[in-house]
C-alpha atoms as a PDB file:
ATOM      1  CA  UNK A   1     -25.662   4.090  20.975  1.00  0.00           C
ATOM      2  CA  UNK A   2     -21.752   3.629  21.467  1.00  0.00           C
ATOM      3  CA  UNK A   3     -21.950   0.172  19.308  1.00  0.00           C
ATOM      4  CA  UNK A   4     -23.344   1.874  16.250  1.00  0.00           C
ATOM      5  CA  UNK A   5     -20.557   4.161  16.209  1.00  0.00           C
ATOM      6  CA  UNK A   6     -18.253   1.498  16.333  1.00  0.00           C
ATOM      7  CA  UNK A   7     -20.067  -0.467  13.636  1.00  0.00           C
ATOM      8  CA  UNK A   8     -19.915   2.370  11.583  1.00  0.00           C
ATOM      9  CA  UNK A   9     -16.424   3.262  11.959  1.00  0.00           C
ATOM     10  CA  UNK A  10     -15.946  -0.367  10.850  1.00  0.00           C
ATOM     11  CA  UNK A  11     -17.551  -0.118   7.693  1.00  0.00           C
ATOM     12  CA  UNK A  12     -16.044   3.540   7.180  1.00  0.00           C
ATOM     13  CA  UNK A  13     -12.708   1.670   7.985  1.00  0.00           C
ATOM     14  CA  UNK A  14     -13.878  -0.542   5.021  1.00  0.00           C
ATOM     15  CA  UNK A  15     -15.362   1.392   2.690  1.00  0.00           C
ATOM     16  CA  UNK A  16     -11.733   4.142   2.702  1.00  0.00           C
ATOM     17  CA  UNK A  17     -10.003   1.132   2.162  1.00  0.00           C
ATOM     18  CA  UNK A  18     -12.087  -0.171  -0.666  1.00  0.00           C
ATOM     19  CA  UNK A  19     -11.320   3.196  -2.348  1.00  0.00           C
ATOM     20  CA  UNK A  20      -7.541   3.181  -2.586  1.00  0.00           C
ATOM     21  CA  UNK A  21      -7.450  -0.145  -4.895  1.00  0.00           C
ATOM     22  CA  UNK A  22     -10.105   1.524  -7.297  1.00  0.00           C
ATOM     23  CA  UNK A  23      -9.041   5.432  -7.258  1.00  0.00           C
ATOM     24  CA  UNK A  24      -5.301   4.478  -7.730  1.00  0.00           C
ATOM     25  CA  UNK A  25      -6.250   2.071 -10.386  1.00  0.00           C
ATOM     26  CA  UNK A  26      -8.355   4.657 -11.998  1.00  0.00           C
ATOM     27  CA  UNK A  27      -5.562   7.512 -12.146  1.00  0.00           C
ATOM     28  CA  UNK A  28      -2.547   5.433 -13.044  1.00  0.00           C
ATOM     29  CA  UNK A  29      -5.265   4.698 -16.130  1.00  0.00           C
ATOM     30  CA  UNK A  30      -5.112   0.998 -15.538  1.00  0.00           C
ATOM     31  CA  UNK A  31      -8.798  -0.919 -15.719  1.00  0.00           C
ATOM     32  CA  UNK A  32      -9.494  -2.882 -12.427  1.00  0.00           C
ATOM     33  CA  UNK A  33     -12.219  -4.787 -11.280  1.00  0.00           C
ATOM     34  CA  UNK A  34     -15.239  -3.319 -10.221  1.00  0.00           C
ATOM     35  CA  UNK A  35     -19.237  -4.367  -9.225  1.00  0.00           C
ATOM     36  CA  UNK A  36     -19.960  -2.876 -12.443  1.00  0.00           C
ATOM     37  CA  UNK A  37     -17.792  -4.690 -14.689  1.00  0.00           C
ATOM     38  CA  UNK A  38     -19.209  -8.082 -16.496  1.00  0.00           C
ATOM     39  CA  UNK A  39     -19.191 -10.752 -14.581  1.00  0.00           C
ATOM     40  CA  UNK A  40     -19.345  -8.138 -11.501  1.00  0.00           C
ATOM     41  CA  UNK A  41     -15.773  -8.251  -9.450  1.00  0.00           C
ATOM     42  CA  UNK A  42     -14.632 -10.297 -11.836  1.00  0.00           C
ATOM     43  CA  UNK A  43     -14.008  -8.163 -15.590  1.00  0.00           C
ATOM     44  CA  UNK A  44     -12.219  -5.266 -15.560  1.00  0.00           C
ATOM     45  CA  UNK A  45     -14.021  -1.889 -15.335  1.00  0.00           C
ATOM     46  CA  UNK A  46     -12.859   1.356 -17.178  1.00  0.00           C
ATOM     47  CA  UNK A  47     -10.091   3.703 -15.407  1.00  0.00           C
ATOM     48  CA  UNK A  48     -13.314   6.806 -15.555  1.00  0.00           C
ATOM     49  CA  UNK A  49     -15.730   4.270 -13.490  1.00  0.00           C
ATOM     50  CA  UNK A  50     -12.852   3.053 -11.095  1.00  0.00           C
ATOM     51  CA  UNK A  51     -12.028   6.592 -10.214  1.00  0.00           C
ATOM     52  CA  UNK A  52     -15.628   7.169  -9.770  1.00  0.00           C
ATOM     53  CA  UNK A  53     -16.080   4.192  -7.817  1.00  0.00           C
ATOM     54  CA  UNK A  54     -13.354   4.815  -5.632  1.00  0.00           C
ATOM     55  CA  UNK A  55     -14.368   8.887  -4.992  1.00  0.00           C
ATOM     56  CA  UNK A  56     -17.999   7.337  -4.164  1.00  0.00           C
ATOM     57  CA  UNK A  57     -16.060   5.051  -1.439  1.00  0.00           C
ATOM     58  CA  UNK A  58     -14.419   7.930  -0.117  1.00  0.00           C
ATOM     59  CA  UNK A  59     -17.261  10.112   0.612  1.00  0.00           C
ATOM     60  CA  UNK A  60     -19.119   7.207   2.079  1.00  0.00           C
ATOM     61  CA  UNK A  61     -16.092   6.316   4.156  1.00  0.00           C
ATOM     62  CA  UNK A  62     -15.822  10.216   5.450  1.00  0.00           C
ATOM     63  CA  UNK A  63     -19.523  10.368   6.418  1.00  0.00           C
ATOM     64  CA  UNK A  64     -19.318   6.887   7.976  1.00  0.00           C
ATOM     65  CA  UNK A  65     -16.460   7.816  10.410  1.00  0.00           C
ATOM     66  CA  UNK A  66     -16.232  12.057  10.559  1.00  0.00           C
ATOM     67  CA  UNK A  67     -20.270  12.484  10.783  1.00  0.00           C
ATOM     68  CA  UNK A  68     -21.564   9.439  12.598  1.00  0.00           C
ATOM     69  CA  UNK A  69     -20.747  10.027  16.655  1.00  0.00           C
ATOM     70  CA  UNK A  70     -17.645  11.571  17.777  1.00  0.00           C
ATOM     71  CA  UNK A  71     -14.884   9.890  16.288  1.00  0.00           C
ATOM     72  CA  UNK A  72     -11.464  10.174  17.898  1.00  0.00           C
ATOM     73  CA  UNK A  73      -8.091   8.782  17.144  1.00  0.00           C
ATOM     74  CA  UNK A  74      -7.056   9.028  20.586  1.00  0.00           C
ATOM     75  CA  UNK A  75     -10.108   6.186  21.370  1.00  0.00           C
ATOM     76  CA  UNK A  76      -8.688   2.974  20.971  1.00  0.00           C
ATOM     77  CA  UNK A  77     -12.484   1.590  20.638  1.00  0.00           C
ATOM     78  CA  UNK A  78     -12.760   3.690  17.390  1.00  0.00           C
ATOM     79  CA  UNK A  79      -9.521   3.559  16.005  1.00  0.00           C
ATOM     80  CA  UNK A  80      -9.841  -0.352  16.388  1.00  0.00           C
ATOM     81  CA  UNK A  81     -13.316  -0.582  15.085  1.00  0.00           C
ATOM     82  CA  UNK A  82     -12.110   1.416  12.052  1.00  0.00           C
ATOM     83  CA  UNK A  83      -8.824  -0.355  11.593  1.00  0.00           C
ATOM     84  CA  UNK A  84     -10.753  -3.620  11.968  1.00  0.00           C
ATOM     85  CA  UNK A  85     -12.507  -2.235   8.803  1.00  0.00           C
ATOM     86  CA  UNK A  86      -9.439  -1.739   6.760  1.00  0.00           C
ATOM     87  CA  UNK A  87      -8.097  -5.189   7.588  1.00  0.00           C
ATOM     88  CA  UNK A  88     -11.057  -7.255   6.677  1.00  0.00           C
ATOM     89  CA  UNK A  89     -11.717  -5.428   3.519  1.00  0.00           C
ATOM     90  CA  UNK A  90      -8.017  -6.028   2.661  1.00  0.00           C
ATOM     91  CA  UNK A  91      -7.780  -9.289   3.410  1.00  0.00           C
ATOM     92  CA  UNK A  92     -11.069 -10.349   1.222  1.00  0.00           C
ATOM     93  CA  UNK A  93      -9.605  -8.165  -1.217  1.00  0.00           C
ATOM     94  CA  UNK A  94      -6.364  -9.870  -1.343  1.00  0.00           C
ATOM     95  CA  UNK A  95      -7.631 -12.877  -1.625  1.00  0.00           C
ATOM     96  CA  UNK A  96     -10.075 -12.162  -4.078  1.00  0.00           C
ATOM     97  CA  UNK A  97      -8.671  -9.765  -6.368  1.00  0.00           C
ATOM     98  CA  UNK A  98      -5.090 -12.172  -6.130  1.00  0.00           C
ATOM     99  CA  UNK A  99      -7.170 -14.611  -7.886  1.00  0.00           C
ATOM    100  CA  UNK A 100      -6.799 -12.216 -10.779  1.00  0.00           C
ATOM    101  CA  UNK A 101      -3.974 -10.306 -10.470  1.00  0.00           C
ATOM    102  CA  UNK A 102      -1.389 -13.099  -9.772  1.00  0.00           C
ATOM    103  CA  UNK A 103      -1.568 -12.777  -6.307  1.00  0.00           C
ATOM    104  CA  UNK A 104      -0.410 -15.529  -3.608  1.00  0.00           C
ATOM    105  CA  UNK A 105      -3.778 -16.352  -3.708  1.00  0.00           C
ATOM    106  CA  UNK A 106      -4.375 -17.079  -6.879  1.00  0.00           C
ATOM    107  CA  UNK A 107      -6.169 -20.347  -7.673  1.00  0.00           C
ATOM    108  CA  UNK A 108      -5.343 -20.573 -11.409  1.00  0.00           C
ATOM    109  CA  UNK A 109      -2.089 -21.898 -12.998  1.00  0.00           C
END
């Protein structure tokens, strides 16, 4: 089932970038927004629950791409399914975490 591998090395792609954002938030002890914060994605979530939240991603990202199939960086298929991952996360991210954070996206004065 080739496709499924690809799907899943899309939402690996996703969920390893969905970590950084969080983790790196988390460390540099700086709140971020999280699903658990109130209203979800929108308040800003502890620096111990955004480091959590970002080592969850992580370990769902690793056994999305290293233990589903045969993943290999010299197979453009997976590397683009994966990197298609990371770019759609981002962008959604951008746009909705700019809101915000100030972003180029933001929709408020």
């Amino acid at each position: 089932m080739e496709w499924l591998h690809l799907v899943s090395y899309f939402f690996g792609g996703a969920f390893l970038a969905n970590a950084v954002p969080h983790f790196v938030s988390g460390v540099m002890g700086k709140p971020f927004q999280s699903p658990f914060a109130k209203p979800p994605g929108q308040g800003l979530s502890s620096t111990t629950v955004n480091v959590l939240w970002g080592f969850f991603n992580i370990v769902v990202g690793y056994v999305l791409i290293c233990r589903v199939g045969d993943f290999g960086l010299k197979i453009t298929g997976d590397v683009f399914a994966f990197g298609l991952g990371i770019l759609a996360i981002g962008l959604f991210s951008a746009r909705h975490f700019g809101r915000f954070n100030g972003g180029q996206e933001s929709e408020h004065p």
